[in-house]
Structure formats: structure tokens, C-alpha cells
Protein backbone atom coordinates (compact mmCIF):
# COMPACT_ATOMS: atom_id res chain seq x y z
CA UNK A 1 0.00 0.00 0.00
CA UNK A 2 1.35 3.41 -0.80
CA UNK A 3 1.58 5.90 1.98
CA UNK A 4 -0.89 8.44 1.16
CA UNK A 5 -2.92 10.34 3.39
CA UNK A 6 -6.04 12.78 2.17
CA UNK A 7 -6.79 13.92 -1.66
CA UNK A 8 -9.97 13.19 -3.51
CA UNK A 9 -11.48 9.16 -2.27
CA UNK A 10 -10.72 6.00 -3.92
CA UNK A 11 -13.12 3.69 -4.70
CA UNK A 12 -13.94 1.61 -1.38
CA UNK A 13 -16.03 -1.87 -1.11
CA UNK A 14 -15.18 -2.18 2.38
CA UNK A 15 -17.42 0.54 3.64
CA UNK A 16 -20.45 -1.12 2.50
CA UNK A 17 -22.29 -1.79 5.41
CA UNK A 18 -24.00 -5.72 6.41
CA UNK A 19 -27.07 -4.29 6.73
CA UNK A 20 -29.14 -0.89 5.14
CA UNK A 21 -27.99 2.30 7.77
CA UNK A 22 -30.94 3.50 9.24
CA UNK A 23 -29.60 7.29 8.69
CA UNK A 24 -30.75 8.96 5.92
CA UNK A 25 -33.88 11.11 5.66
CA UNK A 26 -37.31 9.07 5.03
CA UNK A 27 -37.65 11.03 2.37
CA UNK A 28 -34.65 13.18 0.32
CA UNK A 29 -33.70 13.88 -3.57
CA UNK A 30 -30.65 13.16 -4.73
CA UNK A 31 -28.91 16.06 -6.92
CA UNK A 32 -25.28 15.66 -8.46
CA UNK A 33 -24.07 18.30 -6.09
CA UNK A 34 -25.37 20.44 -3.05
CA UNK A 35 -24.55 23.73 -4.64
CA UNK A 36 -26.77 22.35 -8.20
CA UNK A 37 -29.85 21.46 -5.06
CA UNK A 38 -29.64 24.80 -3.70
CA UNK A 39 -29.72 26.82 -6.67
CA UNK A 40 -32.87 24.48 -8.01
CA UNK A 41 -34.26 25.33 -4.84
CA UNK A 42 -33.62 28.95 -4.74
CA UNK A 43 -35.71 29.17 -7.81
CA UNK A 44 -38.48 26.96 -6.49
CA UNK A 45 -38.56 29.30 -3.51
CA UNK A 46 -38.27 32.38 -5.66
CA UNK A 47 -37.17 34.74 -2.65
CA UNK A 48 -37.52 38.42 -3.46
CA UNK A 49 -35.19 38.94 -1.16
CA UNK A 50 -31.62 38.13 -0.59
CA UNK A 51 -29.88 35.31 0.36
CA UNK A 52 -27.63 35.69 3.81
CA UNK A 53 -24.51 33.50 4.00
CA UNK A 54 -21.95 32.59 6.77
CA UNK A 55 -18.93 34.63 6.34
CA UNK A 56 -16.54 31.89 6.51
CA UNK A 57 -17.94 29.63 3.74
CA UNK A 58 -17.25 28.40 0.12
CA UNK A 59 -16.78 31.45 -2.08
CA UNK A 60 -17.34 29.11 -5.17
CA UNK A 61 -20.80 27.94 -4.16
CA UNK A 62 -21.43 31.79 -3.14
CA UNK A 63 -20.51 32.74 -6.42
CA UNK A 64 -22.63 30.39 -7.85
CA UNK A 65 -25.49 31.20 -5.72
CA UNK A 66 -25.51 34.61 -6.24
CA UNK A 67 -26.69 33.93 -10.28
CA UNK A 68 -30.29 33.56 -8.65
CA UNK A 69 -30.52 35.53 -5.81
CA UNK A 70 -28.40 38.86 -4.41
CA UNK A 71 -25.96 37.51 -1.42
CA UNK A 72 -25.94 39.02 1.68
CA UNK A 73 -23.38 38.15 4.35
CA UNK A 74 -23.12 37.59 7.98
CA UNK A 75 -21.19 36.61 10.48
CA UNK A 76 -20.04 32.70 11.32
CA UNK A 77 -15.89 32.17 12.17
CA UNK A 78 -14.42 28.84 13.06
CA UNK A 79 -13.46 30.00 16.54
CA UNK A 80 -16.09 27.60 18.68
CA UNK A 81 -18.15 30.90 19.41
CA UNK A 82 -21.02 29.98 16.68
CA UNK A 83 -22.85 32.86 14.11
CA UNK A 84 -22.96 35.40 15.39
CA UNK A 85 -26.84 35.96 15.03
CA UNK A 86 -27.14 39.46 15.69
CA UNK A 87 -25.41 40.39 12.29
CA UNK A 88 -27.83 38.40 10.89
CA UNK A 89 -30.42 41.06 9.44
CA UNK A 90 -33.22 39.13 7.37
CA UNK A 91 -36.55 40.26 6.63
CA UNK A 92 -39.87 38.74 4.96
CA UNK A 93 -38.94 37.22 1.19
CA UNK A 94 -35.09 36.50 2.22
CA UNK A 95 -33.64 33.13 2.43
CA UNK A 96 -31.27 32.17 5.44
CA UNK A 97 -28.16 29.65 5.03
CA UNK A 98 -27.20 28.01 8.12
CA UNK A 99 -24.45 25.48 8.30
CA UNK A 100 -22.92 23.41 10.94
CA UNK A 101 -19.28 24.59 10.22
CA UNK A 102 -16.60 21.69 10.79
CA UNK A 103 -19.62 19.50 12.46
CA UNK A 104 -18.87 21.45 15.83
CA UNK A 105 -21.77 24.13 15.42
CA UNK A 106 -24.97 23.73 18.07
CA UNK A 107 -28.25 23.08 16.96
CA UNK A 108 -30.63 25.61 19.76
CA UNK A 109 -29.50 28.72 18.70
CA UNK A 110 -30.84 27.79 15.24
CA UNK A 111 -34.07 26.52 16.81
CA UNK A 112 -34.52 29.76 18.21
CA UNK A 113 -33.74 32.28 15.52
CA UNK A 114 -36.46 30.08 13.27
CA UNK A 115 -38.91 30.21 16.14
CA UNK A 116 -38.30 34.40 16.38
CA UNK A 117 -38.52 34.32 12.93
CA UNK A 118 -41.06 32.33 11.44
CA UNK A 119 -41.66 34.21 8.05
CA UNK A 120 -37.74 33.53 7.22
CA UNK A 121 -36.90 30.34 4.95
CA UNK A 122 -33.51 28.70 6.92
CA UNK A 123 -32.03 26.08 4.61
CA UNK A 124 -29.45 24.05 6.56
CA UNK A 125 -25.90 23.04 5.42
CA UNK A 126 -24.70 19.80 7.00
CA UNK A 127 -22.11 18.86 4.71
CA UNK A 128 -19.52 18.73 7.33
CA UNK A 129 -21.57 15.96 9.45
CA UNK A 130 -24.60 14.91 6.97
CA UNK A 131 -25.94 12.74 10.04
CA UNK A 132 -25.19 14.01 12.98
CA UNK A 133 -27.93 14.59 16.12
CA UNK A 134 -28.61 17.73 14.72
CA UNK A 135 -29.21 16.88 11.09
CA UNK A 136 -31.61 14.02 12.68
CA UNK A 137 -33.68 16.02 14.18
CA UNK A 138 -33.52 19.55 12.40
CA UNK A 139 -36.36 21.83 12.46
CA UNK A 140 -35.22 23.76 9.46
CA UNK A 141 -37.67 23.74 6.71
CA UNK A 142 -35.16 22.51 4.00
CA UNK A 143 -31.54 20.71 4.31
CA UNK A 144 -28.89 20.09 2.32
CA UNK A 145 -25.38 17.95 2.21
CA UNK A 146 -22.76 17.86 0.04
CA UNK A 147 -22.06 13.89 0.45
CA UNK A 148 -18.88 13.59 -1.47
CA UNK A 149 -17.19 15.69 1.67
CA UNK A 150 -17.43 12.47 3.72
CA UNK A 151 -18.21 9.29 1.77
CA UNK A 152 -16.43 7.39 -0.67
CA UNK A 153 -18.52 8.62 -3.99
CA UNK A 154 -18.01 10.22 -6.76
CA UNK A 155 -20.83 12.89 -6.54
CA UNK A 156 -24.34 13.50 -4.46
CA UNK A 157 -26.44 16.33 -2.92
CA UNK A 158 -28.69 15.40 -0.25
CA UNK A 159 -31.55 17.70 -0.02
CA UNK A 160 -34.62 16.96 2.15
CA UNK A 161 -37.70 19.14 4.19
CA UNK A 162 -37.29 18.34 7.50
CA UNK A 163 -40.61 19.62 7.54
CA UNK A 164 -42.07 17.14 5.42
CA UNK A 165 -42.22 19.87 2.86
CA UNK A 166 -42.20 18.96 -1.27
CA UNK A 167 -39.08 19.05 -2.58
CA UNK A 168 -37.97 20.19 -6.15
CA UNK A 169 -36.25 17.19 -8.49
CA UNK A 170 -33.15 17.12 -9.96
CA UNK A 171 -33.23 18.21 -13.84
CA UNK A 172 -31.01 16.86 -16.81
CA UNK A 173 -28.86 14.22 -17.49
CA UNK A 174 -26.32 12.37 -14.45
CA UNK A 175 -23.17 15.23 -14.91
CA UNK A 176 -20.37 13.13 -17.47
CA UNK A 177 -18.11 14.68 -14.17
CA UNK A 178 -19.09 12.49 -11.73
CA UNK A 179 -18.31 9.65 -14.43
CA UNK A 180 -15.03 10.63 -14.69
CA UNK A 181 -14.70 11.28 -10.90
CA UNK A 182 -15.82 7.90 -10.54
CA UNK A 183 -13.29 6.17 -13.14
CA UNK A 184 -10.24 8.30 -11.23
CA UNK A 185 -11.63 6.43 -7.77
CA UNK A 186 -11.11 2.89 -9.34
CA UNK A 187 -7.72 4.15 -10.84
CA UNK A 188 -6.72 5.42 -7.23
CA UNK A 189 -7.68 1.99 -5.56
CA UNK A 190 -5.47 0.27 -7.89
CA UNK A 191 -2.81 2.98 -7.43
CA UNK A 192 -3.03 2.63 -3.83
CA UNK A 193 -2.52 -1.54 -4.10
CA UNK A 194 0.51 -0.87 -5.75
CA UNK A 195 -0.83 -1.34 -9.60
CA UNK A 196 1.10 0.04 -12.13
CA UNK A 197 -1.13 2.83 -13.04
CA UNK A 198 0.40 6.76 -13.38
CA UNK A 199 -0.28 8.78 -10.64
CA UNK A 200 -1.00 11.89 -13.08
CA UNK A 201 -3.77 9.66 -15.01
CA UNK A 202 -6.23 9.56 -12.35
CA UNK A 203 -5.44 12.98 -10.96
CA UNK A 204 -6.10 14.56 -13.96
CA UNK A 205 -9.52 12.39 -14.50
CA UNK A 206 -10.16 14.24 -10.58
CA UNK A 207 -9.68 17.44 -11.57
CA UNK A 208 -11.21 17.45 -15.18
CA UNK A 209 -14.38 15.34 -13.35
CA UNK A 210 -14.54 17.94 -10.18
CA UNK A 211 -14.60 20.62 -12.75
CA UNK A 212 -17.32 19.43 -14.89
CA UNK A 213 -19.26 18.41 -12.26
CA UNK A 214 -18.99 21.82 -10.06
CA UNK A 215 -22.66 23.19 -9.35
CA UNK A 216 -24.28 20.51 -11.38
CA UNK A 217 -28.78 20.66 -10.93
CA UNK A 218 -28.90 16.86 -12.24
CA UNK A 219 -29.21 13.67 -10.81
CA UNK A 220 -26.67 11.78 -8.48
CA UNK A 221 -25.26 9.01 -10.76
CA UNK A 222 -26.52 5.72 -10.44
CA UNK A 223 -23.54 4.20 -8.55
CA UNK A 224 -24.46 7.20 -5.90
CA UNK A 225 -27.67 6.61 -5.75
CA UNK A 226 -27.35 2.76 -5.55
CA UNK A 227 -24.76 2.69 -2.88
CA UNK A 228 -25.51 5.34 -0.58
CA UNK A 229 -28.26 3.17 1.37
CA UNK A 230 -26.16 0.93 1.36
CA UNK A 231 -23.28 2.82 2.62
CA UNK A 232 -22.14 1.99 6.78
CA UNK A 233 -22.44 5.82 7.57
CA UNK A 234 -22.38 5.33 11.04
CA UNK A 235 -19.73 2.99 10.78
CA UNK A 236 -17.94 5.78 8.88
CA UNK A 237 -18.49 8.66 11.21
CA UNK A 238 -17.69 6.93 14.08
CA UNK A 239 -14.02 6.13 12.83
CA UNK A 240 -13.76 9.53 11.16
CA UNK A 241 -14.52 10.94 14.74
CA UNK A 242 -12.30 8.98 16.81
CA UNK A 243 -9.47 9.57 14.71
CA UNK A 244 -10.01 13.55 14.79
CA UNK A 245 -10.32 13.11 18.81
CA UNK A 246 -7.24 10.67 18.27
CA UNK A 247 -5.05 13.40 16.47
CA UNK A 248 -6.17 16.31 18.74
CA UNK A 249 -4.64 14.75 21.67
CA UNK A 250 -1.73 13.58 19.79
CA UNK A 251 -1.08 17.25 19.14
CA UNK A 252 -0.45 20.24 21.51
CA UNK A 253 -3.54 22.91 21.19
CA UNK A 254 -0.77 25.47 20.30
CA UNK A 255 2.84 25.16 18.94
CA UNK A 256 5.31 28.10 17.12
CA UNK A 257 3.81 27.26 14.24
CA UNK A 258 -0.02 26.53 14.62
CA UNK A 259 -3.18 26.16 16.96
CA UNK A 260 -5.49 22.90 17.14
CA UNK A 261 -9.45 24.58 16.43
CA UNK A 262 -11.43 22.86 18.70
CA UNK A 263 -15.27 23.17 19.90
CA UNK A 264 -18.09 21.60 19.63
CA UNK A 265 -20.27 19.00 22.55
CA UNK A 266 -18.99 15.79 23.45
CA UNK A 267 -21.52 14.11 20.69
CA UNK A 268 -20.25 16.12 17.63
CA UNK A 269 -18.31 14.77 15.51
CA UNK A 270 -15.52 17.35 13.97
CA UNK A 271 -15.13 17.57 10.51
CA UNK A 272 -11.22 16.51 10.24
CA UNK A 273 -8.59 18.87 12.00
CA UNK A 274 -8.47 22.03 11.54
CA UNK A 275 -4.72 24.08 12.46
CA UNK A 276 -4.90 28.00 12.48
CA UNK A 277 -1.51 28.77 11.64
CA UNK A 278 0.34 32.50 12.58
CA UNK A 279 0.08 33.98 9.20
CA UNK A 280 -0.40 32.64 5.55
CA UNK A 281 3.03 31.82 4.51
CA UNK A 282 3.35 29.70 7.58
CA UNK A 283 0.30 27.83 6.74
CA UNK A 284 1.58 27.23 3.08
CA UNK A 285 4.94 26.13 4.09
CA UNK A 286 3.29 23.76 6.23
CA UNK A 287 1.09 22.66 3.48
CA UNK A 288 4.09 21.98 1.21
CA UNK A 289 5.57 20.11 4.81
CA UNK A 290 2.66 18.03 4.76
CA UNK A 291 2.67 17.11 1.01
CA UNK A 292 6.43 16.02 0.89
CA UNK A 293 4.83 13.01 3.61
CA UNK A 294 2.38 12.26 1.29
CA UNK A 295 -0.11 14.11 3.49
CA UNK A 296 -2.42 16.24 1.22
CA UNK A 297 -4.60 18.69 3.53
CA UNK A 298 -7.36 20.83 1.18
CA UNK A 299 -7.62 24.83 2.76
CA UNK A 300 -11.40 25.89 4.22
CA UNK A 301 -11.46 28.36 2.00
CA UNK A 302 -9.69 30.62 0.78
CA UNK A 303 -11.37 34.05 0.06
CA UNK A 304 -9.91 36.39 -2.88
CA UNK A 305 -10.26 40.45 -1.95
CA UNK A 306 -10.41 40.94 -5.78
CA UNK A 307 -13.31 38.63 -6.33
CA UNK A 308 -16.48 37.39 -4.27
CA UNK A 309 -15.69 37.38 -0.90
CA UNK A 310 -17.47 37.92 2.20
CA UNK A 311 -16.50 41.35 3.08
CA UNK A 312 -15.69 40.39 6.57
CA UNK A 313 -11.77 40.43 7.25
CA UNK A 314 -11.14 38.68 10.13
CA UNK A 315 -13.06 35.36 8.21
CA UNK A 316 -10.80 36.61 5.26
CA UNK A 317 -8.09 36.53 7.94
CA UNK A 318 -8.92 33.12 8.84
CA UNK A 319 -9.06 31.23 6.02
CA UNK A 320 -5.36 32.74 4.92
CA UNK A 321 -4.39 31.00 7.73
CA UNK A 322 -6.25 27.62 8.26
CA UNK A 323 -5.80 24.43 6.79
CA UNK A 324 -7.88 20.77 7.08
CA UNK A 325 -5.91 18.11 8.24
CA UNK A 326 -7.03 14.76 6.48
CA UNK A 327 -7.76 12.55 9.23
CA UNK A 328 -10.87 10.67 8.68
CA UNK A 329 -12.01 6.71 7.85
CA UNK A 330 -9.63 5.69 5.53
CA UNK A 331 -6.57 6.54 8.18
CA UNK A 332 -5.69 3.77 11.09
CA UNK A 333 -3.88 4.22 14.53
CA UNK A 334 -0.57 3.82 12.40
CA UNK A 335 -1.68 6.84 9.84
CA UNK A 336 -2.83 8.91 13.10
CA UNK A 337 0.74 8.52 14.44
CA UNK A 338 2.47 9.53 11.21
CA UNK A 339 0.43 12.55 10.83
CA UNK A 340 1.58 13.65 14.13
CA UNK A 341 5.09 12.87 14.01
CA UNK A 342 4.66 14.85 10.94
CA UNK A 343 3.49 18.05 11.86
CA UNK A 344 5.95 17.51 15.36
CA UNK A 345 8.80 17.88 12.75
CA UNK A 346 7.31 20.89 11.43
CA UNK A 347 6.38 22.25 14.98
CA UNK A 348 10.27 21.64 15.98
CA UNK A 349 11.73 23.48 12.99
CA UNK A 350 13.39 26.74 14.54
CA UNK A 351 11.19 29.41 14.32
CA UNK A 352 13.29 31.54 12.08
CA UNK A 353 12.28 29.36 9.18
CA UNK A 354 8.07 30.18 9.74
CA UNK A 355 7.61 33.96 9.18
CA UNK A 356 4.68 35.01 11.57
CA UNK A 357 4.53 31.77 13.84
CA UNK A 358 3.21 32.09 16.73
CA UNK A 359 5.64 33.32 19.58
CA UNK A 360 6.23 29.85 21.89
């Protein structure tokens, strides 16, 4: 087996479950991607509004978004302190995106706003934990989950009402990305057994099939939508979550060269690892650390002054500085050991070599 940590899923048999998981919504539709069952939404709603957004949040779904409706921002940071709902200014007609940001957000606060607010539409984002408590037993008229986060497929956007409301189908063809995404899983697997198959093939199947596929309105493929009931998603979390909780305590909460983000109640179950490094050349050169151990962490996300962005600088801040650490199913207790030996090695490197790490 080849020692990589993180990237883009292989194809996986093994986390097929014995029996159907008992997790997913009664009732759902299945879109290609989350962004392409929010925007098919937005125009079923037809808000005359606006459409409020966490600060600290994909800028390429916002972008997307904002085709249908005009985006309005407030404000939601990764620091364990929650939106902060009293920038959140919606009136009758607007549309409110919530999201449970690294899976350590709290549901109440949510409750409550909706309850003070019952003429506002709240659609939920629980991409980062699809089935936690919270996504369970939402209140939120309409939910959403961008599947491919956290499972081994190749595309999927789980909508449903947890008010039993209808729900708006996918349109068009399956996306001929998700296809691709799904032929560069198989050609990872065999990678990863040792096969001789080139690296750069199935990367550039990835990126070609995550670029076709971005913001697509149409169907899950049928390999999606075939194995995701079948799919051990508790199974899943629960090894995803206990090797986050692993790594944390592997690592100190702050070093010269980064802080562990933590948060959430004991039940959640964090979305990965997430470091805040001391300024964004720090975080890059930790990156490129990272990547020469075969250790490929993505960034949550990075937000361009010159483009859309939220307009709030300390989230701008942020995500210069922040980067995911790929702990989740596919690692073991060995992987969770390497990854911290790995970022010790970085954490040890004298300070003169990180630019704007944090004093010890």
C-alpha cells in the first residue's frame, strides 16, 4: 500500500455496510451536487429577497449562488463561538443559510432564531456531518449535504424538508463529471494496491471530473444513488470521529507554528482537523511540509479580496491562515501517528524558518 494520506477518495467496497444504515432522511432527492440542489431550490422558492450567508464559507458555491438571488453576508468564524446571530439582518422574502461549520456548530441557537422568525426560509448546510444529532432532528424547513465531503462517492447532494415539505427534483442528465470522478476512484484503488497505473492519469480524470461536475442541478449518478443506502455511515463517522479526537490529543492545542481549532459538545463529531496557523506563509509552508509526507490537507477556504468574498476580514483573515488536516475513515492508529510525528517535525523546525509563527 502506498503511503498516502487525504486527496480526492478512492473507490472503497469495504465501507459497504452488512445491513441498510438506518440514517438517511425518510424522504430526500438526490442532486449531483449540493450547490446544483440549492440553486434548483432557490428558484423553487423564488425569494424576493436576498440570500444571507456565513462569512466563513465556500466562495465558489457563493458565487454560484448569487446567479439567482443577491448575497448578503453575515457573520459565522471557526473560533467555537457559533454565528454570530445578531449580524444576521433578514426580513420577509429573504432566504437564510445556516451550516454546521466543521460538524462542531450547536443546533438551539438555530431553533430559536427560526422560532423568532417564522416568516424567514432557513435552509441548513450539513455537509460537514450529513448525520449528525442535529441533522436528525432539524427543524429547518429545507436541508442540504454535500455527500462527497465524507463518503467514498463520486458525486451527491442530499436535499430533504425536514418539515415534510415537497421538494424540487433534480433536472437533466447524471453530470459526465461524476463519471469521470468515478473512473479516477477505481484508478486510485489500484494505485493505492501498488498497480502500475500513473499517478498523473487519475489525478487529472479528478480534476477534469470535479470541474465538470462543479454546481451541477442533475441527478446523483446511479452508482451514488445505488450505494448510498447501502453505505455503513455510522460505521464511517464513528471512525472519522475517533481519529479527529485521536489526532487532537496527539497534538499540543498550540505550537510556534499553529493552533489545534477545537469546539463543539462531546456528541459532535468534527469535521477533520483544523490548524490555524500564525500567518499565511506559515500555513503554506506547512502545506508543502505536509505534502512532501504524502499528506495532502485541502484549505477551508480561501477568500480572494479581488473577487467574491465575504467582506468580513477577520473570516478573510482566517481562512489565509487555516488548513484541514485529512484525518478521517480511511486513516488507522498507524496513519494517526504519522500525521503527528509529521506536523511535530514541522512544529520543531526553529522558528526563524516560519515567518509570523506564533511566539512559543
Amino acid at each position: 500500500m502506498r503511503p498516502e494520506i487525504g486527496s480526492e477518495f478512492p473507490w472503497d467496497p469495504a465501507a459497504l455496510a452488512a445491513t441498510p444504515d438506518p440514517l438517511l432522511p425518510h424522504r430526500y432527492e438526490l442532486f449531483a451536487t449540493a450547490c446544483g440542489a440549492l440553486s434548483t431550490l432557490l428558484r423553487r422558492l423564488a425569494p424576493w429577497g436576498r440570500l444571507h450567508v456565513p462569512s466563513f464559507f465556500c466562495m465558489g458555491v457563493a458565487e454560484a449562488l448569487s446567479a439567482y438571488v443577491p448575497i448578503a453576508w453575515y457573520r459565522h468564524l471557526p473560533d467555537g463561538r457559533g454565528p454570530r446571530l445578531e449580524t444576521l439582518r433578514a426580513t420577509t422574502g429573504d432566504v437564510v443559510l445556516a451550516q454546521n461549520l466543521f460538524g462542531r456548530d450547536q443546533q438551539q441557537p438555530w431553533d430559536a432564531w427560526m422560532r423568532a422568525h417564522p416568516g424567514i426560509t432557513v435552509v441548513e448546510d450539513h455537509s460537514h456531518d450529513p448525520f449528525s444529532a442535529w441533522a436528525r432532528a432539524s427543524t429547518a424547513p429545507y436541508a442540504v449535504a454535500s455527500l462527497r465531503k465524507t463518503l467514498p462517492l463520486p458525486d451527491g447532494g442530499l436535499l430533504w424538508s425536514p418539515r415534510g415539505l415537497d421538494l424540487p427534483r433534480p433536472r437533466g442528465p447524471e453530470s459526465p463529471g461524476a463519471h469521470l470522478k468515478l473512473a479516477a476512484m477505481l484508478l486510485k484503488q489500484a494505485w493505492l494496491d501498488g498497480r502500475p497505473v500513473p499517478k498523473e492519469g487519475f489525478r487529472a480524470l479528478q480534476q477534469r471530473g470535479e470541474q465538470t461536475l462543479l454546481g451541477s442541478a442533475g441527478p446523483a449518478i446511479t452508482l451514488t444513488r445505488t450505494m448510498l443506502p447501502l453505505l455503513d455511515l455510522a460505521g464511517l463517522r464513528a471512525t472519522s470521529t475517533r481519529n479527529a479526537h485521536a489526532l487532537i490529543g496527539a497534538l499540543a492545542v498550540r505550537s510556534p507554528g499553529w493552533q489545534v481549532l477545537t469546539g463543539g459538545s462531546a456528541a459532535s463529531a468534527p469535521f477533520r482537523v483544523q490548524l490555524l496557523c500564525g500567518s499565511e506563509p506559515v500555513r503554506d509552508a506547512l502545506l508543502a511540509h505536509l505534502a512532501g509526507h504524502g499528506i495532502f490537507a485541502p484549505v477551508h477556504w480561501r477568500q480572494d479580496r479581488h473577487g467574491v468574498w465575504s467582506g468580513d476580514e477577520e473570516a478573510a483573515d482566517l481562512a489565509a491562515r487555516i488548513l484541514t488536516v485529512p484525518v478521517d475513515h480511511r486513516c488507522d492508529p498507524a496513519d494517526v501517528h504519522r500525521i503527528a510525528e509529521v506536523l511535530g517535525t514541522f512544529a520543531a523546525a526553529p522558528a526563524t524558518t516560519r515567518p509570523g509563527a506564533f511566539a512559543s
